[in-house]
C-alpha atoms as a PDB file:
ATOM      1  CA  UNK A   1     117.378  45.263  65.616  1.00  0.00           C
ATOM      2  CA  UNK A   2     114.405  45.384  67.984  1.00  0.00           C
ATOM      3  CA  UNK A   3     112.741  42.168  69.008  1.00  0.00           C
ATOM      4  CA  UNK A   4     109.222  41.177  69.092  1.00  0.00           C
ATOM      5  CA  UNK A   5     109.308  41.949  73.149  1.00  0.00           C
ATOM      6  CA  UNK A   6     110.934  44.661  72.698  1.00  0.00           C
ATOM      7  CA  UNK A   7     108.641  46.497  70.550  1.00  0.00           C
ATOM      8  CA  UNK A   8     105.461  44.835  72.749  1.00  0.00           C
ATOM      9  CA  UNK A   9     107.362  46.447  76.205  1.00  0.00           C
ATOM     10  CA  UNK A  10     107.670  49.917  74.059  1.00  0.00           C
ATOM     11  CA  UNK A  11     103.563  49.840  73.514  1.00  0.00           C
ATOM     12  CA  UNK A  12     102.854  49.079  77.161  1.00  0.00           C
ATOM     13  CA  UNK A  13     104.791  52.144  78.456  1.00  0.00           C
ATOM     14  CA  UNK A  14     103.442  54.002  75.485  1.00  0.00           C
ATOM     15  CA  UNK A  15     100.013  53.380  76.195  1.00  0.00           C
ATOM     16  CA  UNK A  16      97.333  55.702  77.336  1.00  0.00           C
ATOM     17  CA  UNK A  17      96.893  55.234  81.188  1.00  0.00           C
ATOM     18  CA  UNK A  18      92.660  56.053  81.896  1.00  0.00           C
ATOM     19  CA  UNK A  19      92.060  59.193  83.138  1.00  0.00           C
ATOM     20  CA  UNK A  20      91.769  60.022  86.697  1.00  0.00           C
ATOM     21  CA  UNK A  21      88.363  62.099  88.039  1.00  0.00           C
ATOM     22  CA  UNK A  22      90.438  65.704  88.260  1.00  0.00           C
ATOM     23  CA  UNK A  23      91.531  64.999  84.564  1.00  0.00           C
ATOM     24  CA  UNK A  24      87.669  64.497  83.484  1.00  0.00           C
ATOM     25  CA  UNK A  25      86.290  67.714  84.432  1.00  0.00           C
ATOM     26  CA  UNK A  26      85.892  70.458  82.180  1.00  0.00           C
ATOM     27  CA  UNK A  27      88.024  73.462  82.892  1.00  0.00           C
ATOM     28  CA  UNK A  28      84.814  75.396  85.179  1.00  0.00           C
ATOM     29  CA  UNK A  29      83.981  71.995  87.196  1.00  0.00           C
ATOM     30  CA  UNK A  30      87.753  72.298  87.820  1.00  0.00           C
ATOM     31  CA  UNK A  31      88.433  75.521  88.937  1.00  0.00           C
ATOM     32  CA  UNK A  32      85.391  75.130  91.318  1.00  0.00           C
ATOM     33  CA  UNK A  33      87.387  72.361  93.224  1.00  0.00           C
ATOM     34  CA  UNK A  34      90.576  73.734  93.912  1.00  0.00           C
ATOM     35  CA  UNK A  35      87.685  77.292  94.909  1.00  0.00           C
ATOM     36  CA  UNK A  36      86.199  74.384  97.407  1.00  0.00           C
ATOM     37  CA  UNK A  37      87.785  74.591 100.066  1.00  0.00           C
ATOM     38  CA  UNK A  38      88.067  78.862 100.426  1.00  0.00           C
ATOM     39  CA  UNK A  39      84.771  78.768  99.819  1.00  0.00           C
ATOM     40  CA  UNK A  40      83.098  76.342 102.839  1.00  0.00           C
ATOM     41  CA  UNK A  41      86.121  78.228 104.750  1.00  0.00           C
ATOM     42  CA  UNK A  42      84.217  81.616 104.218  1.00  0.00           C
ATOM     43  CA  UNK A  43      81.078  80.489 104.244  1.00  0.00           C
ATOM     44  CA  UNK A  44      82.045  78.593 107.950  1.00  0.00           C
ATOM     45  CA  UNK A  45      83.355  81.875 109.142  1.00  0.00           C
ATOM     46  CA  UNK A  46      80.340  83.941 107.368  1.00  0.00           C
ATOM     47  CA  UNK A  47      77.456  82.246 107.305  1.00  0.00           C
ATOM     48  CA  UNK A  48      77.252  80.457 111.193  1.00  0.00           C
ATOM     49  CA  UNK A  49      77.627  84.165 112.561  1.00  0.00           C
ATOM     50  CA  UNK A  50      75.196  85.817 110.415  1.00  0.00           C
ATOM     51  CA  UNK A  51      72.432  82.711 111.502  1.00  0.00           C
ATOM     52  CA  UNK A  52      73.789  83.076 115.001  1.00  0.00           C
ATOM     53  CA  UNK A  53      72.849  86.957 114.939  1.00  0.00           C
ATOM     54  CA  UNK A  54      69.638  86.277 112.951  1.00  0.00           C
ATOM     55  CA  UNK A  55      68.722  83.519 116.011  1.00  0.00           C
ATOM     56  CA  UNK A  56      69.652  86.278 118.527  1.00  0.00           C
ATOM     57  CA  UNK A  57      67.411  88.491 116.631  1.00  0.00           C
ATOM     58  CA  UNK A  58      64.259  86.749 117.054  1.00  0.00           C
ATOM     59  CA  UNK A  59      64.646  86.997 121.308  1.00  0.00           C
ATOM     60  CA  UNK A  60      63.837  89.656 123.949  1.00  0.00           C
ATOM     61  CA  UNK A  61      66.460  91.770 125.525  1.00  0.00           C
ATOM     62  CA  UNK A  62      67.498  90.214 128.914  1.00  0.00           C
ATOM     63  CA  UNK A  63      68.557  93.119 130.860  1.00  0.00           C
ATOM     64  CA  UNK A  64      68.724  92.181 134.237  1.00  0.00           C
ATOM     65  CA  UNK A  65      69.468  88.120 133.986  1.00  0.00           C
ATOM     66  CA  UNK A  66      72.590  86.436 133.549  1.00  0.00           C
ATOM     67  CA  UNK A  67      71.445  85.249 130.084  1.00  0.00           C
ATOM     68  CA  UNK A  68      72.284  86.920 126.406  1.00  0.00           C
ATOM     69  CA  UNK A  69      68.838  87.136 125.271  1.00  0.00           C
ATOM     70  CA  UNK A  70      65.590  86.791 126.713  1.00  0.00           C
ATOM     71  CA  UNK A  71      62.824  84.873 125.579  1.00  0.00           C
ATOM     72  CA  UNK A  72      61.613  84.070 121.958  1.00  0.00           C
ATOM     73  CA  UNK A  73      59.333  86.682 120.766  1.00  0.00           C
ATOM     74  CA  UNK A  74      59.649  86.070 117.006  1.00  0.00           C
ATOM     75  CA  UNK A  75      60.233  89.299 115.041  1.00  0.00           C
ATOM     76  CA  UNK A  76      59.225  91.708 117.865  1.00  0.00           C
ATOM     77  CA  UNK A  77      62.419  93.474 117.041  1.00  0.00           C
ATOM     78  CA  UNK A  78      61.922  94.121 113.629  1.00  0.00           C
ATOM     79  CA  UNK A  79      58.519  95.338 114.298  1.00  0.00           C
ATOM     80  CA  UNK A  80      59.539  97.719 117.105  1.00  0.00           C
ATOM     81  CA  UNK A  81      63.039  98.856 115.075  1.00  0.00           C
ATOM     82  CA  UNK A  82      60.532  99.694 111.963  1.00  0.00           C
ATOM     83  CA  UNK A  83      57.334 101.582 113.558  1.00  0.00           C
ATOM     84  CA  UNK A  84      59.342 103.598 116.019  1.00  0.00           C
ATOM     85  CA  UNK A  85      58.850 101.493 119.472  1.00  0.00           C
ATOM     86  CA  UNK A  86      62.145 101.013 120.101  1.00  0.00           C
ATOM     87  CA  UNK A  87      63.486 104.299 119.672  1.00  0.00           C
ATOM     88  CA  UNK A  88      63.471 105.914 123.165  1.00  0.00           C
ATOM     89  CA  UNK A  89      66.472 103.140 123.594  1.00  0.00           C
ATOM     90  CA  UNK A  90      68.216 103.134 121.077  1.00  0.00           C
ATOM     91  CA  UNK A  91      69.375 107.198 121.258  1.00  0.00           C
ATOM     92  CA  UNK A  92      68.193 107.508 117.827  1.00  0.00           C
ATOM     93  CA  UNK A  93      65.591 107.142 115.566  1.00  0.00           C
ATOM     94  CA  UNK A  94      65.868 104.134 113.580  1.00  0.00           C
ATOM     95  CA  UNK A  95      63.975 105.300 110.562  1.00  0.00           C
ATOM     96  CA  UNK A  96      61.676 108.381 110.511  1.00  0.00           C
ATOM     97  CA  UNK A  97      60.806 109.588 107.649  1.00  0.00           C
ATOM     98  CA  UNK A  98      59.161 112.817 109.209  1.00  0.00           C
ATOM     99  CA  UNK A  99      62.953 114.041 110.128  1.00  0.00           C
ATOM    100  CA  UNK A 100      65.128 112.010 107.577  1.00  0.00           C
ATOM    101  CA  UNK A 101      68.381 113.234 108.551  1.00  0.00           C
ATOM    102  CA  UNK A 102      67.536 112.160 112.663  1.00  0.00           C
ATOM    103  CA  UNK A 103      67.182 108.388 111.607  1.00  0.00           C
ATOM    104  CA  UNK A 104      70.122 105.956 111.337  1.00  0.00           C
ATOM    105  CA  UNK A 105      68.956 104.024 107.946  1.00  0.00           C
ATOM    106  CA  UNK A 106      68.649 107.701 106.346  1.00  0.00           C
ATOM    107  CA  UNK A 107      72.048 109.119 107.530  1.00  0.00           C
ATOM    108  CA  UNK A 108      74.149 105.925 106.488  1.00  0.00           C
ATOM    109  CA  UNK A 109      72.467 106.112 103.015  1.00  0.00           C
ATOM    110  CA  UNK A 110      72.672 109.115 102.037  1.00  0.00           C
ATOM    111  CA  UNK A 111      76.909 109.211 103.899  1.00  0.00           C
ATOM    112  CA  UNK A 112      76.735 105.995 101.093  1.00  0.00           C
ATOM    113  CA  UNK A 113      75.318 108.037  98.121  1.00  0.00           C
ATOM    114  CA  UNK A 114      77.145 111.331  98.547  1.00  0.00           C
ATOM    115  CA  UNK A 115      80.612 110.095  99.305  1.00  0.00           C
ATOM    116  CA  UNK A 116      80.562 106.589  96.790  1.00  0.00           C
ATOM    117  CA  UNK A 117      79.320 109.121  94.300  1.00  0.00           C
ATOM    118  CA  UNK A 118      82.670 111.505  95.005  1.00  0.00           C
ATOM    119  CA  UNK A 119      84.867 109.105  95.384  1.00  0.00           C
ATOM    120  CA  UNK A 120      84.085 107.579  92.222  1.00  0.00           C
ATOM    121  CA  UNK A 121      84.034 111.344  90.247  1.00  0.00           C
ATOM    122  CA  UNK A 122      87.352 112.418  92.077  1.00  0.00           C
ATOM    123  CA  UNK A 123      89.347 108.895  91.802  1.00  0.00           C
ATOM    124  CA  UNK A 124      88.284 108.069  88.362  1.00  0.00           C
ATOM    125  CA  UNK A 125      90.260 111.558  87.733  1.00  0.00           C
ATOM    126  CA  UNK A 126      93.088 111.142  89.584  1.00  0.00           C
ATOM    127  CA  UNK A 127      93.615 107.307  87.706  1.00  0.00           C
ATOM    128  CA  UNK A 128      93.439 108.937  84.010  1.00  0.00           C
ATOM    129  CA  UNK A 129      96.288 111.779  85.268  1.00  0.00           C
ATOM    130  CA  UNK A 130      98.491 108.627  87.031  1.00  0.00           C
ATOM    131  CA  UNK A 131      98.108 106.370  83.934  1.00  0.00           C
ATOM    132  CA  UNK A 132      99.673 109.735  81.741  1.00  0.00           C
ATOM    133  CA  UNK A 133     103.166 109.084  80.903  1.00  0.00           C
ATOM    134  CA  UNK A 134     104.876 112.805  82.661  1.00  0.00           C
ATOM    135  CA  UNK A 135     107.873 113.336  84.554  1.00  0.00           C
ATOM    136  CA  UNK A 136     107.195 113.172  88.352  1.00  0.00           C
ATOM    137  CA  UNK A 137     104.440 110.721  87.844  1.00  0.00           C
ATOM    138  CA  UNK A 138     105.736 108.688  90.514  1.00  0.00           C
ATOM    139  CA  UNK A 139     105.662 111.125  92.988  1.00  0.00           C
ATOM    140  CA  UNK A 140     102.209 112.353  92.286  1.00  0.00           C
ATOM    141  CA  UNK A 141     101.260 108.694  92.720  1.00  0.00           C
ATOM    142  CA  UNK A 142     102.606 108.557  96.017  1.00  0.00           C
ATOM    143  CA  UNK A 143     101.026 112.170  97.325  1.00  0.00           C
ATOM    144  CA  UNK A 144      97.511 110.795  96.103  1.00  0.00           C
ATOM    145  CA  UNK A 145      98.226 107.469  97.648  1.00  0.00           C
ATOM    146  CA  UNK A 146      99.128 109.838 101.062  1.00  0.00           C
ATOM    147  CA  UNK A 147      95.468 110.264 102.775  1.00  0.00           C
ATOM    148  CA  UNK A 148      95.285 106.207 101.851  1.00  0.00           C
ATOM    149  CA  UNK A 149      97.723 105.442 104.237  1.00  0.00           C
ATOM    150  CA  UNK A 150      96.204 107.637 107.161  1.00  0.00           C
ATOM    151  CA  UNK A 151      95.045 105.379 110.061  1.00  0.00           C
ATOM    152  CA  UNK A 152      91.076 106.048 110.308  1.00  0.00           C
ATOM    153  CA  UNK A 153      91.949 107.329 114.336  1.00  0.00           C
ATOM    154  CA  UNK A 154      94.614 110.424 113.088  1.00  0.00           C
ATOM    155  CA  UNK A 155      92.460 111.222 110.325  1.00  0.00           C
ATOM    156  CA  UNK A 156      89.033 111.790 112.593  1.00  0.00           C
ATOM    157  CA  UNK A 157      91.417 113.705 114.906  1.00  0.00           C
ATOM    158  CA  UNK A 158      92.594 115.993 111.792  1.00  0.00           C
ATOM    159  CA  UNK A 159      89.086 116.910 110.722  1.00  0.00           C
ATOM    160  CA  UNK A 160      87.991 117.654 114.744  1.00  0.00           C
ATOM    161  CA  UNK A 161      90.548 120.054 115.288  1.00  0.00           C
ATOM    162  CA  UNK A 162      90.060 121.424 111.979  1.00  0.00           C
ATOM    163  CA  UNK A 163      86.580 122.172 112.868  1.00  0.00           C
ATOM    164  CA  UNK A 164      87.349 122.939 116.392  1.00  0.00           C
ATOM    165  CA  UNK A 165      85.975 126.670 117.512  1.00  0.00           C
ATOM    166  CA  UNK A 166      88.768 128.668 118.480  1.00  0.00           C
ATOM    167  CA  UNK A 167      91.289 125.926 117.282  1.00  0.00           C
ATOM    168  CA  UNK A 168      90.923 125.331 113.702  1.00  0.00           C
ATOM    169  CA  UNK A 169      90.546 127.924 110.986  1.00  0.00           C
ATOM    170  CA  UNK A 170      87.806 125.435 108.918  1.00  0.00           C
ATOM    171  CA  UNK A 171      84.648 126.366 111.344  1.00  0.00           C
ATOM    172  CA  UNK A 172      85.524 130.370 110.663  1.00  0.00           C
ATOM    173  CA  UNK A 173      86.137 129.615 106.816  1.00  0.00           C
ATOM    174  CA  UNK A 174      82.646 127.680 106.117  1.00  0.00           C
ATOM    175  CA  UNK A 175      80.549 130.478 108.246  1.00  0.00           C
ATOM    176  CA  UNK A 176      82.057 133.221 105.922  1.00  0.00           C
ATOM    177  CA  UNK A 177      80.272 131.455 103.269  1.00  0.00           C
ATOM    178  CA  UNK A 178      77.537 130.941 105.247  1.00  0.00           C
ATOM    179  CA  UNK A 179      77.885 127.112 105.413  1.00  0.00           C
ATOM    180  CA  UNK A 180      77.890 126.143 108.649  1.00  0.00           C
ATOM    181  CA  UNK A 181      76.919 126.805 112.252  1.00  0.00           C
ATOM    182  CA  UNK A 182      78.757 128.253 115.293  1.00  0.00           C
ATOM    183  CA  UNK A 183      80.200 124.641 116.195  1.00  0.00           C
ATOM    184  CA  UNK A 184      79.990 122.633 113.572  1.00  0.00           C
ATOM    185  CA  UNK A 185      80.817 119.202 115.386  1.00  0.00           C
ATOM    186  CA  UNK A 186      77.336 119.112 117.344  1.00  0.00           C
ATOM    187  CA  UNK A 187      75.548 120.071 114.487  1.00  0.00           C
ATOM    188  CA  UNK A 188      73.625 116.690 112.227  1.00  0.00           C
ATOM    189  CA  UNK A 189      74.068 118.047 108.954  1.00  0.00           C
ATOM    190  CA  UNK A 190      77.242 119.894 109.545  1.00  0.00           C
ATOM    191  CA  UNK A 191      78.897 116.704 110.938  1.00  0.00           C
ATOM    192  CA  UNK A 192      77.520 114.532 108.533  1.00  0.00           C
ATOM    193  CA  UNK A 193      79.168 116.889 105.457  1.00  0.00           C
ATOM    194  CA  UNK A 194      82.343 116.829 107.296  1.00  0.00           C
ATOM    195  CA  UNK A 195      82.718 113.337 107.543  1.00  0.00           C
ATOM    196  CA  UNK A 196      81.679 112.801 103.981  1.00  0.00           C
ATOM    197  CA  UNK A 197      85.099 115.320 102.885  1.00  0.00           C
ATOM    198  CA  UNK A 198      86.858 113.469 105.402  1.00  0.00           C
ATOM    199  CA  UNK A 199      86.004 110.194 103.684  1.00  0.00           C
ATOM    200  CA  UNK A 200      86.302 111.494 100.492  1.00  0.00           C
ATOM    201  CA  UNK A 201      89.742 112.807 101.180  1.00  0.00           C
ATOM    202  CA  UNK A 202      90.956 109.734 102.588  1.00  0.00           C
ATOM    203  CA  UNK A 203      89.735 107.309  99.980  1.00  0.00           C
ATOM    204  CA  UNK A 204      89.377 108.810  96.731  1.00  0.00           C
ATOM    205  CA  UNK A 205      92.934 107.431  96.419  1.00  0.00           C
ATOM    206  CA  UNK A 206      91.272 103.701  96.761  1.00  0.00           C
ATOM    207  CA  UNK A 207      88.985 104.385  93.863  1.00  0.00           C
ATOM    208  CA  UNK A 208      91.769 105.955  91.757  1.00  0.00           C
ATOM    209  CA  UNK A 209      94.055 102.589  92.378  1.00  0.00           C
ATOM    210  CA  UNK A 210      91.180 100.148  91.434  1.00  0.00           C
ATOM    211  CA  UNK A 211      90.436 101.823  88.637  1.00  0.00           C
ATOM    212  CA  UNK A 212      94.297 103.010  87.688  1.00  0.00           C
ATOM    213  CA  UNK A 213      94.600  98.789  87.570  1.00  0.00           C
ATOM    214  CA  UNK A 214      91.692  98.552  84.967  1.00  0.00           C
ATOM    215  CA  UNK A 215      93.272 101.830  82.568  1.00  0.00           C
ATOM    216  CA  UNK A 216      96.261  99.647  82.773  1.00  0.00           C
ATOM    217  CA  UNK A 217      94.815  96.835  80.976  1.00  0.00           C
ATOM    218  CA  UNK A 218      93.605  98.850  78.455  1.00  0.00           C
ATOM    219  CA  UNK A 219      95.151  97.780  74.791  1.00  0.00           C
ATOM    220  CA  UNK A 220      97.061 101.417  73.735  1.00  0.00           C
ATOM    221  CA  UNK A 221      96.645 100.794  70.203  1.00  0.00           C
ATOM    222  CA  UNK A 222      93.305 101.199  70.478  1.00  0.00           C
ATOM    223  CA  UNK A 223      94.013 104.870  70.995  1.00  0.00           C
ATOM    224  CA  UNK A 224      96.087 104.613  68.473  1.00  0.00           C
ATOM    225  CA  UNK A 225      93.313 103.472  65.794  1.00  0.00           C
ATOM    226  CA  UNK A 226      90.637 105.955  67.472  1.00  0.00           C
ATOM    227  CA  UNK A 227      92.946 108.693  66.858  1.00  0.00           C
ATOM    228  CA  UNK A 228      94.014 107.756  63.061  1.00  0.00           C
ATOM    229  CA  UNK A 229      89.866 107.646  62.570  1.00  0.00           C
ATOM    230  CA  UNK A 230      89.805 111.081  64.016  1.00  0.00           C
ATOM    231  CA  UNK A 231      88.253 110.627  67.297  1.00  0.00           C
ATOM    232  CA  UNK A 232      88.273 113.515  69.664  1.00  0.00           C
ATOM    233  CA  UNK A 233      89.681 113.040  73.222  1.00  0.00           C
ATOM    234  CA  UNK A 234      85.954 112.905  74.785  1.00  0.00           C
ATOM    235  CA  UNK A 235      84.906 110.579  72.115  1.00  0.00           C
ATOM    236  CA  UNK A 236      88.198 107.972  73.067  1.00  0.00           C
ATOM    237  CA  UNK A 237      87.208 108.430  76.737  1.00  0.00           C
ATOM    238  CA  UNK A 238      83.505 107.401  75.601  1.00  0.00           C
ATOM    239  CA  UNK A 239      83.905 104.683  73.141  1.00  0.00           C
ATOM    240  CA  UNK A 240      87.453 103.249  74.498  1.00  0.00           C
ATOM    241  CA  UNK A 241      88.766 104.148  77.846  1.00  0.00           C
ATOM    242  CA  UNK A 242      84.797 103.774  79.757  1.00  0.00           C
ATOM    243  CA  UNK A 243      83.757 100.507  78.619  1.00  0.00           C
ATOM    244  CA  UNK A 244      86.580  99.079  79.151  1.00  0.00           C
ATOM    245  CA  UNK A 245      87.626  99.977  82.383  1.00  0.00           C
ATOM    246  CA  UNK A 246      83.752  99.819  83.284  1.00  0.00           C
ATOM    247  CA  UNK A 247      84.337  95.783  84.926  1.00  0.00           C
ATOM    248  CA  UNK A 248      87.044  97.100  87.198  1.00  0.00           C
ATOM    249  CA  UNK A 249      84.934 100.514  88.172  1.00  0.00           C
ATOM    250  CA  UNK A 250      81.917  98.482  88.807  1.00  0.00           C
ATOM    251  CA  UNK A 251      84.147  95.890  91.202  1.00  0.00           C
ATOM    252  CA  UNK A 252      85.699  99.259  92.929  1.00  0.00           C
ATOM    253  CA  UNK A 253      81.826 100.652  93.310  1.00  0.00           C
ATOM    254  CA  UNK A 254      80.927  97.684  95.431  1.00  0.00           C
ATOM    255  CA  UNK A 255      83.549  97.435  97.140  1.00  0.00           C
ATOM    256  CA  UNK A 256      83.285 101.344  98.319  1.00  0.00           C
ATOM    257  CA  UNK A 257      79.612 101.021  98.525  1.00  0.00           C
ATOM    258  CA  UNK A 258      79.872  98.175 101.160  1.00  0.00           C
ATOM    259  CA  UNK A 259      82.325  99.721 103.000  1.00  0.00           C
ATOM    260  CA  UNK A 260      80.264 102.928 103.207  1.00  0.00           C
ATOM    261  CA  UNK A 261      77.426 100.993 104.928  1.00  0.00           C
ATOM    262  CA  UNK A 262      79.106  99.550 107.714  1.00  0.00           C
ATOM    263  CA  UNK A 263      80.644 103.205 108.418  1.00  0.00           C
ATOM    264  CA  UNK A 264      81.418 103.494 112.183  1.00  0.00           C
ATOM    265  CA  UNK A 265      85.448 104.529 112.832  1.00  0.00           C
ATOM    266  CA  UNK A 266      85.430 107.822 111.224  1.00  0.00           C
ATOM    267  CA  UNK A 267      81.911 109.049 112.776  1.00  0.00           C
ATOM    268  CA  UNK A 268      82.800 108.274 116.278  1.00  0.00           C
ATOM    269  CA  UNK A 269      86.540 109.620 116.042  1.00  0.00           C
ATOM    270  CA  UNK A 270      85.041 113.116 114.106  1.00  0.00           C
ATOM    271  CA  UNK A 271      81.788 114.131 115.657  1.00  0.00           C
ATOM    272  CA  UNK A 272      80.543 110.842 117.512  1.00  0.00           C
ATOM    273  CA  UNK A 273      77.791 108.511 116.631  1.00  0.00           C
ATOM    274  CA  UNK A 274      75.695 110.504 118.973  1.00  0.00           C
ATOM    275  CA  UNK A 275      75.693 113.444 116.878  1.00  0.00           C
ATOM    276  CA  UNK A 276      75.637 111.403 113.181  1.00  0.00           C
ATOM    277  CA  UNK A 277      73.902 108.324 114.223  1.00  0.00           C
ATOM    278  CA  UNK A 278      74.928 105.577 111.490  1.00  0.00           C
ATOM    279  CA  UNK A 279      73.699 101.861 111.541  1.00  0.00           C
ATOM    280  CA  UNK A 280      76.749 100.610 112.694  1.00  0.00           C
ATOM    281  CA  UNK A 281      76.698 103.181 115.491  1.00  0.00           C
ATOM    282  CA  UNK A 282      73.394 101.958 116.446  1.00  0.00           C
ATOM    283  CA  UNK A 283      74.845  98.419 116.328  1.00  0.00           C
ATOM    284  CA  UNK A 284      77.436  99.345 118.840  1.00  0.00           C
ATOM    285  CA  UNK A 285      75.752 101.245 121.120  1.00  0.00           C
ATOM    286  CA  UNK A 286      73.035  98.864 121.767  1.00  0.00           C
ATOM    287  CA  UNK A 287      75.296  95.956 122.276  1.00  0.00           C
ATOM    288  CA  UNK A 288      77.487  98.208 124.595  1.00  0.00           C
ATOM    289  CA  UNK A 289      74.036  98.432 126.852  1.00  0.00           C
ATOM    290  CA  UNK A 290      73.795  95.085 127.162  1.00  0.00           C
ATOM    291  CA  UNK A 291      70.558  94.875 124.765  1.00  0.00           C
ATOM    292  CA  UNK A 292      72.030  92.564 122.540  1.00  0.00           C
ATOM    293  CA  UNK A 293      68.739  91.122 120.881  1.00  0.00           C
ATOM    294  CA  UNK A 294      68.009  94.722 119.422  1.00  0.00           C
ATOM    295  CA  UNK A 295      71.981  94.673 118.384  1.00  0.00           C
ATOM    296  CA  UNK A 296      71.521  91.857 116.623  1.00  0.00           C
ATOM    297  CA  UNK A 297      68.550  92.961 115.047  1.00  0.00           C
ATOM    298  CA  UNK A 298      70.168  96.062 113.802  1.00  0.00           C
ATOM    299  CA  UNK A 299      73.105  94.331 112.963  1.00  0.00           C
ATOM    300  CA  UNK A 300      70.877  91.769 110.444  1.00  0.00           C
ATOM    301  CA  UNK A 301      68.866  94.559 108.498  1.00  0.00           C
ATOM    302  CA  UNK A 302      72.286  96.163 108.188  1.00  0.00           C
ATOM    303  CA  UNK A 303      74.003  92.926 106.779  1.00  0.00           C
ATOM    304  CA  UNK A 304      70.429  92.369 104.692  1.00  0.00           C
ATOM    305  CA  UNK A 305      70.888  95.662 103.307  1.00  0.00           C
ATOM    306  CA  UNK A 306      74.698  95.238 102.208  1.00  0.00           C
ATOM    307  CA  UNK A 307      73.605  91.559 100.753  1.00  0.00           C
ATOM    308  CA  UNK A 308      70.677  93.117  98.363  1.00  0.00           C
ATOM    309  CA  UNK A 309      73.619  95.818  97.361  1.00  0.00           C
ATOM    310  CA  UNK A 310      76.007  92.805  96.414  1.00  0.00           C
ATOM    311  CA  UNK A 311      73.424  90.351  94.533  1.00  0.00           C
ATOM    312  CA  UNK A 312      72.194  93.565  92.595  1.00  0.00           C
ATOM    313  CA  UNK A 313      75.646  93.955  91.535  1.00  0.00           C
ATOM    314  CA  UNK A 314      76.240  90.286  90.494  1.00  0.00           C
ATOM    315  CA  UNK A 315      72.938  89.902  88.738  1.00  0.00           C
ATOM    316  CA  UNK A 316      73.019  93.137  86.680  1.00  0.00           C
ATOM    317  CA  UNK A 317      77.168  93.827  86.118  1.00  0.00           C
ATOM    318  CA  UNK A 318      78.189  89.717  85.976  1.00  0.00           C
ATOM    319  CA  UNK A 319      78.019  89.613  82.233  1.00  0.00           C
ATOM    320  CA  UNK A 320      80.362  92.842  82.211  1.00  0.00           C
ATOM    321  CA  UNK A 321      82.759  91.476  84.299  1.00  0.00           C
ATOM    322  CA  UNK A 322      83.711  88.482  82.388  1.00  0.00           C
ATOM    323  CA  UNK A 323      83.859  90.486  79.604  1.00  0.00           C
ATOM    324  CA  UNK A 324      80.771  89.033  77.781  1.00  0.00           C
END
């Protein structure tokens, strides 16, 4: 029979020991500690260059000193990149809206429009075919996944030689439709449409696996109970499959979209940036000349651009990606 002490030792090992500071905060204040530390890591690594660049930004070129920059001259830069000064230097037209498809700002947008817009179209197709249940699925996953896995350097050298004259059959094809011009690969608009297929081939497959991921999640007896109320395939697609696979679209969209603005490998490797003059092109070949200020410039509007893409997407689409 238990003693006195032995039932007063049993209490003070049964009793409840006071909560530490982890065990106090609520289940959001806790998953934003153990996020602490990635996120002063990224921000380190992001942030201090983007204010570095920025700093750079707001000095002269220093062409023919030992120094970086030159002196501070506030945002010359800007001012010069915007009205025009600054294009006898920089190979290109910034922005000119007179000849929109001459102007780097005009070229990467609408290379960002037309080929997001594609890739969305083509791989939201090819993820409803891969999440069918058909023999050989497997293998048609892997022949879509194919162009994926091409490095960006073989697939710029597959769509020069295609459009090669005298070399490959693509120039000859497009002029019997009346498409394109004698050599397409020193032509602006030419060049820019080939690099958009070329993209488009390559990473339609990207789309299709972001969003295959979201169709997967999908509850099937949903279809089920859409199809026992008589829905028609178009209406499950509109009241089922879309919404709900609209979070992990919307995440694939920005991902593409950003992406797409800081295009550079497959321009120079198809046509070269001095044909289709991109903002990352311009980026390059200003800091390759040693005017680094301008770079920098470039290379802030450019980042300023992709950040007002990103907080439009978290501001408008947040709700729909938690689901609310």
């Amino acid at each position: 029979m238990a003693t006195a002490d032995d039932r007063r030792g049993v209490l003070r090992r049964t009793a409840v020991r006071p909560a530490n500071w982890t065990e106090r905060l609520s289940e959001q204040g806790f998953a934003y500690v153990l996020l602490a530390p990635t996120i002063l890591l990224v921000s380190t690594m992001a942030l201090w260059p983007l204010i570095r660049t920025f700093e750079m930004s707001l000095h002269a070129d220093s062409l023919f000193t030992a120094d970086y920059v030159g002196d501070y001259v506030g945002f010359e830069n800007y001012e010069a990149l915007l009205s025009g000064e600054r294009d006898a230097v920089l190979g290109s037209p910034f922005v000119d809206f007179g000849n929109p498809l001459d102007s780097a700002l005009t070229i990467t947008l609408v290379y960002t429009a037309i080929a997001v817009a594609l890739e969305t179209v083509i791989g939201f197709g090819q993820a409803l075919v891969l999440d069918q249940d058909f023999r050989g699925r497997r293998w048609v996953r892997v022949a879509i996944l194919i162009p994926w896995a091409v490095p960006i350097a073989i697939q710029g050298l597959i769509f020069w030689l295609f459009f090669q004259p005298n070399v490959g059959f693509g120039t000859e094809l497009m002029r019997s439709f009346g498409l394109f011009s004698q050599n397409p690969l020193i032509n602006t608009v030419d060049s820019l449409v080939i690099i958009i297929v070329a993209d488009v081939w390559k990473t339609s497959a990207f789309m299709a696996l972001l969003i295959l991921a979201g169709l997967q999640s999908v509850d099937r007896s949903l279809y089920d109970v859409a199809r026992v109320s008589g829905a028609s395939t178009w209406q499950r697609f509109k009241y089922v499959t879309f919404p709900l696979v609209l979070p992990a679209l919307l995440v694939a969209l920005l991902f593409r979209t950003i992406q797409s603005m800081r295009v550079y490998g497959i321009i120079e490797t198809t046509a070269g940036c001095s044909t289709v003059p991109s903002l990352t092109c311009m980026v390059v070949g200003t800091f390759r000349s040693g005017r680094y200020a301008t770079a920098a410039a470039v290379a802030f509007i450019t980042a300023g651009i992709v950040g007002a893409v990103a907080l439009i997407y978290v501001v408008k689409f947040a709700d729909l990606e938690v689901g609310r």
